[in-house]
Every structure is written in structure tokens, then in C-alpha cells.
N, C-alpha and C. Protein backbone atom coordinates (compact mmCIF):
# COMPACT_ATOMS: atom_id res chain seq x y z
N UNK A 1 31.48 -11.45 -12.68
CA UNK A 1 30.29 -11.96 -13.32
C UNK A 1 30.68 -12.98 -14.38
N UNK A 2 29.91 -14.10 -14.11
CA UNK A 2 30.15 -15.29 -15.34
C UNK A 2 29.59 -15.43 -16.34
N UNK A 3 28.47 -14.53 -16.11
CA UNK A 3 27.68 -14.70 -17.15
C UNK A 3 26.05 -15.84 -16.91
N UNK A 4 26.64 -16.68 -16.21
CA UNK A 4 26.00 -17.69 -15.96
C UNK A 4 24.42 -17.49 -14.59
N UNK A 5 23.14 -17.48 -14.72
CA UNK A 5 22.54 -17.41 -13.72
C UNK A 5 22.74 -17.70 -12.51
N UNK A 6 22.86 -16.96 -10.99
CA UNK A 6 22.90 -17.91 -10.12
C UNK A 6 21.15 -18.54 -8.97
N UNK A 7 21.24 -19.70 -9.11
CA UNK A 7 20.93 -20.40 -8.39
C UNK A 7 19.94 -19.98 -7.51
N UNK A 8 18.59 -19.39 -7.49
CA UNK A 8 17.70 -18.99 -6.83
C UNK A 8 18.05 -20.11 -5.11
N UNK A 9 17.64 -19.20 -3.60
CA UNK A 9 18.35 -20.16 -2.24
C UNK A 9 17.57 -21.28 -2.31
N UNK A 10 16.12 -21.03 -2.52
CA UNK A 10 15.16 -22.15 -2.31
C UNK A 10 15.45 -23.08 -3.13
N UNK A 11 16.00 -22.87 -4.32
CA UNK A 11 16.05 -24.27 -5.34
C UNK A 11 17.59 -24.91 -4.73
N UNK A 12 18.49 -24.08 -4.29
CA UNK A 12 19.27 -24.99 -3.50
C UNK A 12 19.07 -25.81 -2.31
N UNK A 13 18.17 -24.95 -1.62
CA UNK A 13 17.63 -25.61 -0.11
C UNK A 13 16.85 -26.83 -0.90
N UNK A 14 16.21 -27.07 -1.82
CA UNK A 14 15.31 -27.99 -2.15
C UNK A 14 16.17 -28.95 -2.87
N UNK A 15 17.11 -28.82 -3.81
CA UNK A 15 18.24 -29.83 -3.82
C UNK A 15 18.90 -30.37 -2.42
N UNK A 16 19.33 -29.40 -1.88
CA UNK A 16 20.03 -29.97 -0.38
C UNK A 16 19.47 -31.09 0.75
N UNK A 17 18.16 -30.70 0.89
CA UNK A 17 17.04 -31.66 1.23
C UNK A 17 16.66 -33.25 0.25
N UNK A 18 16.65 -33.00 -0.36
CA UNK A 18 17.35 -34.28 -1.35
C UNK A 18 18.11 -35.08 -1.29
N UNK A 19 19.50 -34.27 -1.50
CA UNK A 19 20.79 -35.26 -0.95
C UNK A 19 20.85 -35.11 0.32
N UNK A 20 20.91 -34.72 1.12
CA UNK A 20 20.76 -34.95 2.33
C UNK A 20 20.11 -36.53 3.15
N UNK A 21 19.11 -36.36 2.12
CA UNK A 21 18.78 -37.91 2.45
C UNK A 21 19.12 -38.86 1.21
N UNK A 22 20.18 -38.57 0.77
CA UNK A 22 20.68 -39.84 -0.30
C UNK A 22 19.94 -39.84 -1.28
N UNK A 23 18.52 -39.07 -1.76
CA UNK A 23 17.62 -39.69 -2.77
C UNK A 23 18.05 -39.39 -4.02
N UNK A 24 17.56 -39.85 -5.03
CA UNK A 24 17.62 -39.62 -6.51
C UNK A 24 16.39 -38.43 -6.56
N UNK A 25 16.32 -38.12 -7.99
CA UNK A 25 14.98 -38.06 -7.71
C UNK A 25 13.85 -38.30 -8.18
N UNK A 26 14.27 -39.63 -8.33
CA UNK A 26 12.69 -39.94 -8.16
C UNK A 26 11.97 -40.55 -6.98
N UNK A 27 12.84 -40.68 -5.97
CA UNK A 27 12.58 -40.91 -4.39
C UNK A 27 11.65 -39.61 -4.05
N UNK A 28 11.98 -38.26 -4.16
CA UNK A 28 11.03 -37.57 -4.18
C UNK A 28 9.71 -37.32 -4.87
N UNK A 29 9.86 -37.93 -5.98
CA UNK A 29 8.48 -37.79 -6.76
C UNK A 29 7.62 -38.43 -6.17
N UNK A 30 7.96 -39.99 -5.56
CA UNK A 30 7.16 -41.18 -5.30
C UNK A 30 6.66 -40.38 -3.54
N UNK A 31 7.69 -39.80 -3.19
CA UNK A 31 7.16 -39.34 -1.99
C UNK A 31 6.00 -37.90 -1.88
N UNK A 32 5.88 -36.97 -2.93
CA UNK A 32 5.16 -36.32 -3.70
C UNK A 32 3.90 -36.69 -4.06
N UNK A 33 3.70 -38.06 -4.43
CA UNK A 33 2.46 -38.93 -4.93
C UNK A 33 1.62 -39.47 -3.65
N UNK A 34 2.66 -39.58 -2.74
CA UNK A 34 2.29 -40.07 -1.52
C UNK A 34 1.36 -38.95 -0.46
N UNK A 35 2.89 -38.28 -0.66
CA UNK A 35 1.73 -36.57 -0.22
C UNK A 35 0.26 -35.93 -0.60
N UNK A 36 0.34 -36.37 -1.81
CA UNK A 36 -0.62 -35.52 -2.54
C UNK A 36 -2.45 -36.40 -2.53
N UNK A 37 -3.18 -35.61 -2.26
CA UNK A 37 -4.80 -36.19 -2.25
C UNK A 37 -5.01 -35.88 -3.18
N UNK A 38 -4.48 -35.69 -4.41
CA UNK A 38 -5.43 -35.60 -5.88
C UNK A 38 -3.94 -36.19 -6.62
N UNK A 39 -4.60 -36.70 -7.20
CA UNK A 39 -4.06 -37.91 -8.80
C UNK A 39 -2.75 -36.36 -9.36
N UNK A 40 -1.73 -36.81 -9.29
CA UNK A 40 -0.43 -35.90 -10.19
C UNK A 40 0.16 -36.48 -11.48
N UNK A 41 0.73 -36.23 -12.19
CA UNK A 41 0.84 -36.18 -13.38
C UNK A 41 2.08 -37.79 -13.48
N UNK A 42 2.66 -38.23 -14.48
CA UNK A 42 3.32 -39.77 -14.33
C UNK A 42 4.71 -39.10 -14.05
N UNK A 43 5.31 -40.21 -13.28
CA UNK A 43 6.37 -40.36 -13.05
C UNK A 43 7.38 -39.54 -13.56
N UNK A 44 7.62 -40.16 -14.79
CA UNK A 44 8.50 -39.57 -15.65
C UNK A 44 8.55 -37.92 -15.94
N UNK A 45 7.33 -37.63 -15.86
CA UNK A 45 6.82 -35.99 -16.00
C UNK A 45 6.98 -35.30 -14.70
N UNK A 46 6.41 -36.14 -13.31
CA UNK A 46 7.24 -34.89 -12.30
C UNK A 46 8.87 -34.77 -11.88
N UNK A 47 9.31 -36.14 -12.58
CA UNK A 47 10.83 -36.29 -12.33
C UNK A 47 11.22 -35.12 -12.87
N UNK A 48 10.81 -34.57 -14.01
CA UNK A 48 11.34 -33.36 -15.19
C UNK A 48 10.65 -32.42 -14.07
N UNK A 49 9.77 -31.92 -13.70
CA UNK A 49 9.52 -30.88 -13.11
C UNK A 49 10.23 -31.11 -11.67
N UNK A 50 10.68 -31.39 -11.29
CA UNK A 50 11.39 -31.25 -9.68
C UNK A 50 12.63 -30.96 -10.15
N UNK A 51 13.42 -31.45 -11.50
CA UNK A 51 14.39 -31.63 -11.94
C UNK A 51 14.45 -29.61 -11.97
N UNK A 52 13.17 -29.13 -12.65
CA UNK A 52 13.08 -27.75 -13.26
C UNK A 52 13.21 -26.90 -11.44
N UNK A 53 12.60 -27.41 -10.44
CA UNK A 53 12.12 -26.88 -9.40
C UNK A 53 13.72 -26.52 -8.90
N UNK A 54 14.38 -27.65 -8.72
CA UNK A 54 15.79 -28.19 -8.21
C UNK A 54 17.09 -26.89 -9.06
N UNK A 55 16.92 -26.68 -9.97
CA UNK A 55 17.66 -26.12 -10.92
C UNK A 55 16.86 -24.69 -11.00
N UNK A 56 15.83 -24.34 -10.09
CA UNK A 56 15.56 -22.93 -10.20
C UNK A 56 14.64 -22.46 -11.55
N UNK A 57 14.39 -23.21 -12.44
CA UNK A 57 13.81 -22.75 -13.68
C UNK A 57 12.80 -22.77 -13.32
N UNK A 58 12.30 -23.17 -12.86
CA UNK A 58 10.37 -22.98 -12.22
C UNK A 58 10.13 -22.90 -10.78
N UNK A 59 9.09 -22.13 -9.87
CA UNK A 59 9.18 -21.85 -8.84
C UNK A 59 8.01 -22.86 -8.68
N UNK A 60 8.30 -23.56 -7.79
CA UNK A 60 6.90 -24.41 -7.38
C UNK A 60 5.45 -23.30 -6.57
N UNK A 61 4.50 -23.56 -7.33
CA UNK A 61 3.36 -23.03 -6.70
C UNK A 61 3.29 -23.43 -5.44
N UNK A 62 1.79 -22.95 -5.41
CA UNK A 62 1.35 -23.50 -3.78
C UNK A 62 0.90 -24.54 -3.64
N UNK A 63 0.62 -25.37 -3.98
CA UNK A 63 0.54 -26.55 -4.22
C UNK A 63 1.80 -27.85 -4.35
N UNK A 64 2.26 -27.33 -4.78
CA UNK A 64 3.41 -28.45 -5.01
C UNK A 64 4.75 -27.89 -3.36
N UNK A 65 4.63 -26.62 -3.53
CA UNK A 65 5.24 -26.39 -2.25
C UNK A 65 5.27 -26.79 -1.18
N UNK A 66 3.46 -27.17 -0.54
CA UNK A 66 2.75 -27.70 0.51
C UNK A 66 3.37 -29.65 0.61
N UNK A 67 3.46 -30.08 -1.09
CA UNK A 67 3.50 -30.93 -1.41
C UNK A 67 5.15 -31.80 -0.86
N UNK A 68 5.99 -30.66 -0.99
CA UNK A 68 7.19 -31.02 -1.03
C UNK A 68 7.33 -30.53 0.69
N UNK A 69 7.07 -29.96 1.24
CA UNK A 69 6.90 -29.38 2.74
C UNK A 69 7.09 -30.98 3.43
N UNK A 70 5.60 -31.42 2.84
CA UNK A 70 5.34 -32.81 3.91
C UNK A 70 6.29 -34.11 3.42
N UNK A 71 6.47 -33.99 2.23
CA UNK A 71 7.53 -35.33 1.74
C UNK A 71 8.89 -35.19 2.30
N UNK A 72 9.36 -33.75 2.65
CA UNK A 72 11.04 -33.89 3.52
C UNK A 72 10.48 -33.35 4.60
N UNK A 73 9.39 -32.77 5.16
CA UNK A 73 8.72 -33.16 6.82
C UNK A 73 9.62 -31.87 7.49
N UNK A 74 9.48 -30.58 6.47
CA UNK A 74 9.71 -29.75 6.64
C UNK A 74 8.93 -28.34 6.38
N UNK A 75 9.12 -27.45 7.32
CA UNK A 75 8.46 -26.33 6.98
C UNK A 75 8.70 -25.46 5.85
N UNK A 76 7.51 -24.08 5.54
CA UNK A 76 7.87 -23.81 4.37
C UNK A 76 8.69 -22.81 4.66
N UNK A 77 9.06 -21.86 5.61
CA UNK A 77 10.36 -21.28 6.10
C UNK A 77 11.59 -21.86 6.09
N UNK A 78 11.67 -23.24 6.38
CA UNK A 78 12.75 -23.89 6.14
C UNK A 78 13.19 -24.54 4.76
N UNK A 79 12.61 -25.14 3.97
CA UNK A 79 12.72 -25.09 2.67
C UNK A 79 12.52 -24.24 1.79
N UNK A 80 11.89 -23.17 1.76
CA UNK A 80 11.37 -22.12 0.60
C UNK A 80 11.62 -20.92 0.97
N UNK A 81 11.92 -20.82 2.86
CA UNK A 81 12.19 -19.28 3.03
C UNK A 81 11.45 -18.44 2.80
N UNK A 82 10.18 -18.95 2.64
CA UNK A 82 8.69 -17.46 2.30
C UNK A 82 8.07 -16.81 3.02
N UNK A 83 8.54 -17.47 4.29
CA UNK A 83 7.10 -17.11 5.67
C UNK A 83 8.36 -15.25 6.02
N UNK A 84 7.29 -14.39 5.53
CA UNK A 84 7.93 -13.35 6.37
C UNK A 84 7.82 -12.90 7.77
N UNK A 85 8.90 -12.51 8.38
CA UNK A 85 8.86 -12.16 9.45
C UNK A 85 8.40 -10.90 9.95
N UNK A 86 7.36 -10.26 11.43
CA UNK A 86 6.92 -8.92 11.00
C UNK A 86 7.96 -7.96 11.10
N UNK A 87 7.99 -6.76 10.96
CA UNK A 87 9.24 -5.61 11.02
C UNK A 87 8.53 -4.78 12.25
N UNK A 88 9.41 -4.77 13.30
CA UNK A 88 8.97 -3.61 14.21
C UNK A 88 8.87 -2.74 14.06
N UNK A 89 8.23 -2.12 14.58
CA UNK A 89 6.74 -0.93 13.70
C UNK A 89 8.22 0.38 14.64
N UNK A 90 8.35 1.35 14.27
CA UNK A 90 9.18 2.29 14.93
C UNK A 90 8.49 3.84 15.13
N UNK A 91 8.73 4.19 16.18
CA UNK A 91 7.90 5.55 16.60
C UNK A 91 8.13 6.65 16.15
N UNK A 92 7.27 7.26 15.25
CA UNK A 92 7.53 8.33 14.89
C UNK A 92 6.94 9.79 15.54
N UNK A 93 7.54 10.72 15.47
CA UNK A 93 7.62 11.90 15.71
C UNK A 93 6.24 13.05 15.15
N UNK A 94 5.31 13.16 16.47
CA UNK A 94 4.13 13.70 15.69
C UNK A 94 4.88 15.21 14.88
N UNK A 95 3.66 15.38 14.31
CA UNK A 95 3.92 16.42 13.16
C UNK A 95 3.71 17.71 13.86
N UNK A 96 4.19 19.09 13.49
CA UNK A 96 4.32 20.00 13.83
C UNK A 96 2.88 20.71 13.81
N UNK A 97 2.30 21.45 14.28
CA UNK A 97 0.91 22.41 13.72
C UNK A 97 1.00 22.81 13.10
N UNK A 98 0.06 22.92 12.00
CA UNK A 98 -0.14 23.95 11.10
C UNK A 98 -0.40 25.48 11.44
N UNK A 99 0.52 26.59 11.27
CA UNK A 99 0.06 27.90 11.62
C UNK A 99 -1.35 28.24 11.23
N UNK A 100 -1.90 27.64 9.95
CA UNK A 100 -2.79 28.49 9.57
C UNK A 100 -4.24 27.77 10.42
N UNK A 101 -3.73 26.70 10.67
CA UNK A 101 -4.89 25.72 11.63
C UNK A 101 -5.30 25.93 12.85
N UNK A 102 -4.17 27.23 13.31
CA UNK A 102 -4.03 27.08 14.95
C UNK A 102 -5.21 28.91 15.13
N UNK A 103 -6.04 28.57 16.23
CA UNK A 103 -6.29 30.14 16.46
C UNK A 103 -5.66 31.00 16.43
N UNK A 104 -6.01 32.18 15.77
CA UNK A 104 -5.19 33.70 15.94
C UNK A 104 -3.75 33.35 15.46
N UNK A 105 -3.66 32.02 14.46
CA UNK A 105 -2.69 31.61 13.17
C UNK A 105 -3.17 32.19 11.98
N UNK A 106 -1.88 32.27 11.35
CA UNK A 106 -2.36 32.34 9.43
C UNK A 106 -1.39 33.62 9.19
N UNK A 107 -1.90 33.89 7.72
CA UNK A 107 -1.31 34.69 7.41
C UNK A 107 -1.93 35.84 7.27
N UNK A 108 -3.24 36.03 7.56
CA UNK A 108 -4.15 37.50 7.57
C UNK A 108 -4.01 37.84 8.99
N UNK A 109 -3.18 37.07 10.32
CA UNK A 109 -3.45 37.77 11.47
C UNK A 109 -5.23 37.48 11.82
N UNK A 110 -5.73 36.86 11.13
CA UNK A 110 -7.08 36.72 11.83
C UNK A 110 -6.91 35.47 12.74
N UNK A 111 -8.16 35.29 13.19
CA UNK A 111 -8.33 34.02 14.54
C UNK A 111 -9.39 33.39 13.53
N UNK A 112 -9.66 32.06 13.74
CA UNK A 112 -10.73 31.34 13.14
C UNK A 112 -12.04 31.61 13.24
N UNK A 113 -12.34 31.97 15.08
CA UNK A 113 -13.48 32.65 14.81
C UNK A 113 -13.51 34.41 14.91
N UNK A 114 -12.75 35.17 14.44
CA UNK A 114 -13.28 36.05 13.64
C UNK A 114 -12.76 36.24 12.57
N UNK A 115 -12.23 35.53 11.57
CA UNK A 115 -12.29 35.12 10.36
C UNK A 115 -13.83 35.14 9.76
N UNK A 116 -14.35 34.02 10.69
CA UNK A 116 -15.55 32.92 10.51
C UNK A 116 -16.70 34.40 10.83
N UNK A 117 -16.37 35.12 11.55
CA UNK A 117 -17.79 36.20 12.33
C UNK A 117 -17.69 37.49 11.18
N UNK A 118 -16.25 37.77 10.52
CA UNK A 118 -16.12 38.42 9.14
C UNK A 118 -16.98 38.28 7.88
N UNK A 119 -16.76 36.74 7.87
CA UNK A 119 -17.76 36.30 6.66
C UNK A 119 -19.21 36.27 6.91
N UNK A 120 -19.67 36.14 8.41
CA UNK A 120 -20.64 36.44 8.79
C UNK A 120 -21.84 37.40 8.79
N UNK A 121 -20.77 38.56 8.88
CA UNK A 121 -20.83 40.27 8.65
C UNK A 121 -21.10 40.04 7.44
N UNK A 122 -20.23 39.34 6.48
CA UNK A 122 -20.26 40.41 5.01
C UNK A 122 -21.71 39.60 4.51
N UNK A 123 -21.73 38.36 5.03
CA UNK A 123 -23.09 37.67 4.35
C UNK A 123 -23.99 38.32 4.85
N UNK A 124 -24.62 38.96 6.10
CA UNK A 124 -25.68 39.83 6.60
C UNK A 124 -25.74 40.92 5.68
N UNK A 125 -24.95 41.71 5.64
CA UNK A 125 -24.83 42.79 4.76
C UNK A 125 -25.50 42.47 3.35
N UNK A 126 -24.95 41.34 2.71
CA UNK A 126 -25.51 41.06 1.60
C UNK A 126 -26.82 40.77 1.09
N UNK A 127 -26.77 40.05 2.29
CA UNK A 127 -27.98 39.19 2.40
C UNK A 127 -29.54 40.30 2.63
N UNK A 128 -29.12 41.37 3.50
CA UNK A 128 -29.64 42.41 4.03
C UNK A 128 -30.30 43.79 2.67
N UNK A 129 -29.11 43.56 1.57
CA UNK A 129 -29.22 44.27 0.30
C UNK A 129 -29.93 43.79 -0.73
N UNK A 130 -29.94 42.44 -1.05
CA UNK A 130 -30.64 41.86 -2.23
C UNK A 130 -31.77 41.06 -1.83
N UNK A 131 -32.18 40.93 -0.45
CA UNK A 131 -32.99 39.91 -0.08
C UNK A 131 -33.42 38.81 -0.12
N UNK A 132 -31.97 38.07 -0.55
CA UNK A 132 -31.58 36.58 -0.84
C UNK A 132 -30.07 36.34 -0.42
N UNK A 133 -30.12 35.24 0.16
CA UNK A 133 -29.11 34.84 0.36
C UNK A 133 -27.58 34.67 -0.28
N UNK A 134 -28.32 34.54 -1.35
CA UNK A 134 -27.69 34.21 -2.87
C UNK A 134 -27.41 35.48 -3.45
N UNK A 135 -27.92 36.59 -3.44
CA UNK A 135 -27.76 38.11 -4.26
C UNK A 135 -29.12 37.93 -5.15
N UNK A 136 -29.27 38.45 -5.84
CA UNK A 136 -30.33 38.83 -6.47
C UNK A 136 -29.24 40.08 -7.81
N UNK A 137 -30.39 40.07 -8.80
CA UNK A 137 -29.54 40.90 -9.96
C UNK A 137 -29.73 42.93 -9.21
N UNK A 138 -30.79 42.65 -8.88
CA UNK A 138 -30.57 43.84 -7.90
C UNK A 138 -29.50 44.52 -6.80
N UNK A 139 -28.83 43.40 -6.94
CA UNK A 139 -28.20 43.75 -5.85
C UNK A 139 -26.47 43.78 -6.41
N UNK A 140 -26.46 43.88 -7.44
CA UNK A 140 -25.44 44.48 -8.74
C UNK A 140 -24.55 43.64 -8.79
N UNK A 141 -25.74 41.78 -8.84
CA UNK A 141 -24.59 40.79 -10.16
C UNK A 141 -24.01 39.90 -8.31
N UNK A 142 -23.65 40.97 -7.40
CA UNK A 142 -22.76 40.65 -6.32
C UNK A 142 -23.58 39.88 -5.02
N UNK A 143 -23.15 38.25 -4.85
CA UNK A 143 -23.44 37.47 -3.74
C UNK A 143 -22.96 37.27 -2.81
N UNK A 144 -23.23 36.37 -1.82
CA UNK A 144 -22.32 36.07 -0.62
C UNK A 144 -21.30 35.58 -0.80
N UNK A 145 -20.69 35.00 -2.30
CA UNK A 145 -19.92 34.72 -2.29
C UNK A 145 -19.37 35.35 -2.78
N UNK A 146 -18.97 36.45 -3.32
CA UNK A 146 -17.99 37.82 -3.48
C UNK A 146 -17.62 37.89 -2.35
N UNK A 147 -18.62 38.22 -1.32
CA UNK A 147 -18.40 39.06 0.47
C UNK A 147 -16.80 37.78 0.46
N UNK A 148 -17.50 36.79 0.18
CA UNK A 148 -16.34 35.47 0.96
C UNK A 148 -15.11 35.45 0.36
N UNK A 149 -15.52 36.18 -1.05
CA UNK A 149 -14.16 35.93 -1.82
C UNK A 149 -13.17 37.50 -1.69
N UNK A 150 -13.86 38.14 -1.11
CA UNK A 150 -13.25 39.60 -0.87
C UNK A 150 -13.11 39.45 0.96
N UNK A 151 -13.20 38.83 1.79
CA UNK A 151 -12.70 38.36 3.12
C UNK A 151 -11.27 37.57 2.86
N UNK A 152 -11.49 36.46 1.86
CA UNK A 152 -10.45 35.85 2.05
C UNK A 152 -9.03 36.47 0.88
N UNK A 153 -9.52 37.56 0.56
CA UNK A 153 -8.26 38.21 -0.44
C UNK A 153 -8.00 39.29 0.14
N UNK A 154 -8.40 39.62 1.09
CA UNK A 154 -8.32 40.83 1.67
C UNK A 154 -6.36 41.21 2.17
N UNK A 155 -6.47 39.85 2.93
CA UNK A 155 -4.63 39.95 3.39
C UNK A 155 -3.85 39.98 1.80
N UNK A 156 -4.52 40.30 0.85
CA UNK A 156 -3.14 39.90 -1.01
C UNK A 156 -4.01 41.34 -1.37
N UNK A 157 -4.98 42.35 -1.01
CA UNK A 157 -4.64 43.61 -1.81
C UNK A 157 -5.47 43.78 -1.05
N UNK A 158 -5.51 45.76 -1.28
CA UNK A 158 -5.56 46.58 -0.32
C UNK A 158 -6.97 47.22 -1.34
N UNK A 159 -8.11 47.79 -0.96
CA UNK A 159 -9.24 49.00 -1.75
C UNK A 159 -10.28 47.73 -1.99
N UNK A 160 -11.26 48.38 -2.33
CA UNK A 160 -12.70 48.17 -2.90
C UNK A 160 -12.10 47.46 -4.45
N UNK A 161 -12.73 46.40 -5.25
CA UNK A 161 -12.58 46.29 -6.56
C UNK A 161 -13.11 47.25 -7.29
């Protein structure tokens, strides 16, 4: 390590394109002005910015990129190196089942539908005691959703609460 920055590729490719054709540069600026359908800044001022472009200290936008594309009559893959290429997509390996997803899976040993015909039961029952769906205070505080929450705890403890 030198210490010293190195050299972003595009600001070399964009020097190289330069000498390549012998120019100074202000051969490129004038060819820049030529390119361009809207009025650019004087002479002297884009000489300093190509100078900045050339030397990596500033990345040319999109605009000036397009700009410099058509003045060395080159693409922007070939001068700037931006156009990405796609990545082949690679096949992956479907996923395993879930035990607890699969019928007569899980960890209570139940099947989905009589899991599902359990909670069924306990909501009739309930439903059958307080004469609401919901429980009623009559029916001691306890709704269908106890029945559901005492179905699905049933496989983690054993008795009546």
C-alpha cells in the first residue's frame, strides 16, 4: 500500500479513450459541446471537469456520461462499465414439509381435521351451556375460547384447570 488512491477503471478507460485518439483535452470538451442539445458550461470550466472525470475525483452523471458515450462513439459498457450483466438464476431445492402442516402431523398426534372437529365439540358444548357463542357470565366467566385454549394445551398438561 502507497498510500496513494488508486484510479477508479472508468476514469482510466475515459483517459485511454482520449489518448487513444491523440486528443488534449480540450478536443474532448469541444466534442462534448457538439454532443450536447442544451447550452454547457465555458470551455475553460469543462476542461477542469473532464480533467476531475479523467483523474477519478468526480463520477460523471447521467448526463455527461451519455455525453461522452457519443463524442468517442462508444458504448456505456465500454467506457464506464455500468451496464450489468443478468446472473443466472440457479435451482433451488424445494423445502421440506412442515410436520405440523401435514395431516395426522404435529406434536399432539392429532390430524387437522380432528384437531379442527375437537374444537368443534368443545365450542357446542359451550355454546350449548351459556347460550351464546361467546359464554355468557352464567356460564362461569368460561368461553369458546377457553374450550380452544384448553384443546390446544392439552398435548403440554394433563387434568381439568
Amino acid at each position: 500500500m502507497t498510500g496513494i488512491p488508486e484510479t477508479p477503471a472508468w476514469a482510466t478507460r475515459l483517459l485511454a479513450a482520449r489518448n487513444t485518439r491523440g486528443w488534449s483535452q480540450r478536443d474532448p470538451a469541444r466534442e462534448l459541446i457538439k454532443a450536447s442539445d442544451k447550452p454547457l458550461t465555458e470551455l475553460p470550466n469543462l476542461i477542469r471537469r473532464i480533467r476531475g472525470h479523467e483523474t477519478g475525483d468526480h463520477r460523471p452523471d447521467a448526463f455527461y456520461t451519455q455525453l461522452y458515450c457519443k463524442a468517442f462513439g462508444l458504448t456505456e459498457d465500454q467506457l464506464f462499465g455500468t451496464v450489468t450483466k443478468p446472473v443466472p438464476a440457479i435451482a433451488l431445492p424445494a423445502p421440506a414439509p412442515d410436520a405440523d402442516l401435514t395431516p395426522g402431523g404435529g406434536a399432539s398426534g392429532l390430524s387437522r381435521s380432528s384437531s379442527s372437529a375437537a374444537i368443534d365439540t368443545e365450542s357446542a358444548s359451550s355454546t350449548e351451556r351459556s347460550g351464546s357463542r361467546w359464554g355468557s357470565a352464567s356460564s362461569g366467566g368460561r368461553s369458546s375460547w377457553d374450550s380452544v385454549a384448553r384443546v390446544i394445551a392439552a398435548p403440554f398438561w394433563s387434568g381439568e384447570p
